[in-house]
N, C-alpha and C. Protein backbone atom coordinates (compact mmCIF):
# COMPACT_ATOMS: atom_id res chain seq x y z
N UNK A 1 -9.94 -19.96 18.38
CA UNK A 1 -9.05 -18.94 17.87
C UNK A 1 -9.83 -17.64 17.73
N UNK A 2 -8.93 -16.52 18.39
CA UNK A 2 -9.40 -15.37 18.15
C UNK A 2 -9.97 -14.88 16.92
N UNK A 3 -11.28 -14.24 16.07
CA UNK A 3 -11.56 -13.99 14.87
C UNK A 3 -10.81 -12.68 14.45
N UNK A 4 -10.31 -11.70 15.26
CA UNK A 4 -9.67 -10.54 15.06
C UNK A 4 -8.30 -11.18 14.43
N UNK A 5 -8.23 -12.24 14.99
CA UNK A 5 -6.60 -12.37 14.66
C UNK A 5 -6.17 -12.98 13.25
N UNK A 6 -7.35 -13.79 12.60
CA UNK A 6 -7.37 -14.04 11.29
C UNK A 6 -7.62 -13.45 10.19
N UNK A 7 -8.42 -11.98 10.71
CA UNK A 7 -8.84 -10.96 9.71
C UNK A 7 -7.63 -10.52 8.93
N UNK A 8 -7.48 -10.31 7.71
CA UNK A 8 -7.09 -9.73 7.25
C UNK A 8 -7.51 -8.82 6.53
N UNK A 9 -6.89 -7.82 5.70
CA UNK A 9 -7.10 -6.55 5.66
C UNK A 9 -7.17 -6.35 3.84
N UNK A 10 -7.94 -6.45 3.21
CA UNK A 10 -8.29 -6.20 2.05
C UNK A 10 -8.03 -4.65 1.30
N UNK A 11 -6.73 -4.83 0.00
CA UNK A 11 -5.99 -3.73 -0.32
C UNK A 11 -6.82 -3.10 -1.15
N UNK A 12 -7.63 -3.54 -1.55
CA UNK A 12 -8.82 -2.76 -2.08
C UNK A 12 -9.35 -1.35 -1.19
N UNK A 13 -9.10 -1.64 -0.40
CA UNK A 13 -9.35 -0.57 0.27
C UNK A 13 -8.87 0.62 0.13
N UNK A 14 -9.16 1.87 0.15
CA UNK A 14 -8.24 3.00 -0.84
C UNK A 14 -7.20 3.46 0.21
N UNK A 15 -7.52 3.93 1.60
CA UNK A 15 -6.79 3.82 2.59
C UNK A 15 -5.91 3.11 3.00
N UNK A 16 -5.86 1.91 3.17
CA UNK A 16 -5.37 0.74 3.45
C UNK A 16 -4.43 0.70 2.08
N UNK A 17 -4.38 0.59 1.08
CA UNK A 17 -3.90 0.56 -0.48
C UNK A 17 -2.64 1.64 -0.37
N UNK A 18 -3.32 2.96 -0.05
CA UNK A 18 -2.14 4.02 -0.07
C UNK A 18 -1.33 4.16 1.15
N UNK A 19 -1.90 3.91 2.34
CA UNK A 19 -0.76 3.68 3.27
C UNK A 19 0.54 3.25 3.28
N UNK A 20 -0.01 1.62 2.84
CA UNK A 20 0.46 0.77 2.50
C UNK A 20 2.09 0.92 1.61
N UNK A 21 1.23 0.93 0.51
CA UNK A 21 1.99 1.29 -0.84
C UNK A 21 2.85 2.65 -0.71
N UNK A 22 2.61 3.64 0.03
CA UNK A 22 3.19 4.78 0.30
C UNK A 22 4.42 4.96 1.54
N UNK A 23 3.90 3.50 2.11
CA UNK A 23 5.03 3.66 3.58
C UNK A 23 6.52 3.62 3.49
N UNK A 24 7.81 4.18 3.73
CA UNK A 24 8.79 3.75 3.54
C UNK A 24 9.37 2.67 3.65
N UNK A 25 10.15 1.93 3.24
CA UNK A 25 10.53 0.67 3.02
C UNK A 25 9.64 -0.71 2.07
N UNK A 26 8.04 0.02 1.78
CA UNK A 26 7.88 -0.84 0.83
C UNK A 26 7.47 -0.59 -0.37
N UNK A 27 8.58 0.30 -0.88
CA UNK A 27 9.07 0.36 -2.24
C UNK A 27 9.00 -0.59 -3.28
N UNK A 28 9.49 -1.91 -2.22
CA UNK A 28 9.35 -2.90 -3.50
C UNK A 28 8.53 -3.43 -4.06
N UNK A 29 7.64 -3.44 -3.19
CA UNK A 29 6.25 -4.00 -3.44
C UNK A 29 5.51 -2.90 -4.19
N UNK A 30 5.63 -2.02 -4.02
CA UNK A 30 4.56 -0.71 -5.11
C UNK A 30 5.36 -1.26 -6.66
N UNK A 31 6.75 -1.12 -6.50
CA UNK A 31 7.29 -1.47 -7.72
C UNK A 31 6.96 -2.63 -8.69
N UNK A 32 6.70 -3.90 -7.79
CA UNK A 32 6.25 -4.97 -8.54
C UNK A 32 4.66 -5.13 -8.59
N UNK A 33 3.95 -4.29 -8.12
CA UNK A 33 2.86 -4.00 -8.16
C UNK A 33 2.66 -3.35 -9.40
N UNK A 34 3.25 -2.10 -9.69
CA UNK A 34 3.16 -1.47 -10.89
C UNK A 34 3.92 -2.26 -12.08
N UNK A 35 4.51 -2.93 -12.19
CA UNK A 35 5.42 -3.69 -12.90
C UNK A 35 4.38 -4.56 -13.24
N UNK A 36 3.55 -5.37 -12.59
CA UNK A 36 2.13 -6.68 -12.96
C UNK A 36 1.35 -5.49 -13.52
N UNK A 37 1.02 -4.63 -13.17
CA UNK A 37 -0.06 -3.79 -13.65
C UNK A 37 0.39 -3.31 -14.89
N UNK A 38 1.75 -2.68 -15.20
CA UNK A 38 1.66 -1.85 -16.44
C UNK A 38 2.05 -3.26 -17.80
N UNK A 39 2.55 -3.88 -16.97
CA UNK A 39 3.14 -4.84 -18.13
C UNK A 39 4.50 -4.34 -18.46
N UNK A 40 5.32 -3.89 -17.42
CA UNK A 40 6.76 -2.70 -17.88
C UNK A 40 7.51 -3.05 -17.01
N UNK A 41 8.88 -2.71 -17.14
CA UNK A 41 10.12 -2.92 -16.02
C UNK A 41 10.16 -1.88 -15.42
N UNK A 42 9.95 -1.54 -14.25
CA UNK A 42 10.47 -0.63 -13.52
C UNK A 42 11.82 -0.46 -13.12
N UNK A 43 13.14 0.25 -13.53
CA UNK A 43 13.90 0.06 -12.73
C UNK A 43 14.26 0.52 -11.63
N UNK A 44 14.26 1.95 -11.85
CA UNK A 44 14.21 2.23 -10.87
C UNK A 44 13.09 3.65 -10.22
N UNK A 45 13.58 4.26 -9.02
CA UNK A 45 12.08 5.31 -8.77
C UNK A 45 12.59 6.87 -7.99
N UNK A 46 11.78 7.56 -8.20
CA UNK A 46 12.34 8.61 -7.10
C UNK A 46 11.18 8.94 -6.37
N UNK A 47 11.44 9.49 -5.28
CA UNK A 47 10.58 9.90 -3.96
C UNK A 47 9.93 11.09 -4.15
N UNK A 48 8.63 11.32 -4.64
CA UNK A 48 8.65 13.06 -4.55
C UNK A 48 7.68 13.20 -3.19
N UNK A 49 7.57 12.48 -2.13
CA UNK A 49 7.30 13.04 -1.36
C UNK A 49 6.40 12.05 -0.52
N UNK A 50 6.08 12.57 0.87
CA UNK A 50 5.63 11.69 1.75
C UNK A 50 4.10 12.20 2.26
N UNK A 51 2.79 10.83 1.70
CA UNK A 51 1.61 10.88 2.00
C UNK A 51 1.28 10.94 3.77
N UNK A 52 0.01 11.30 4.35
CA UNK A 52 0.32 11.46 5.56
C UNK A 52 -1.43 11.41 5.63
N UNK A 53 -2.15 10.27 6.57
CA UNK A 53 -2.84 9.84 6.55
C UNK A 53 -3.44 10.41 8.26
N UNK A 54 -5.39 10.90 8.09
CA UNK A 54 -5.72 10.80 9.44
C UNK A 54 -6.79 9.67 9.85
N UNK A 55 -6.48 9.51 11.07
CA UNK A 55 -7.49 8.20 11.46
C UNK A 55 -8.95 9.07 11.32
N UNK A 56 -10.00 8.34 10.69
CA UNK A 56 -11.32 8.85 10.06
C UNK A 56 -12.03 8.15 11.37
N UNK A 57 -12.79 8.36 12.36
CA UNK A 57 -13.77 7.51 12.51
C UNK A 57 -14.80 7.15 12.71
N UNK A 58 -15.34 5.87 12.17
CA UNK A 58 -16.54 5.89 11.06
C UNK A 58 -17.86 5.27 12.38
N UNK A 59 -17.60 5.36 13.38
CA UNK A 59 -18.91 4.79 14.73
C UNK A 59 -19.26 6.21 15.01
């Protein structure tokens, strides 16, 4: 088995973390993310705006 193909991608990562968490449609997951973290109900959220990421590269 390919080793690329089992890697996964560790959210620790600050990049990887805010992409992530910032992309449209996964709202829900930032939500229940912050919801385990604060110890609080989120109900609901508003959008103030869209992060925009450049490929860095590090070779």
């Amino acid at each position: 088995m390919n080793r690329q193909t089992n890697k996964k991608l560790n959210l620790k990562n600050d990049i990887i973390f805010k992409t992530f968490f910032s992309r449209k449609g996964n709202e829900k997951f930032l939500i229940d993310f912050l919801n385990a973290l604060l110890k609080i109900e989120i109900k609901k959220h508003k959008s103030i705006g869209r992060s925009k990421f450049r490929t860095i590269n590090t070779r």
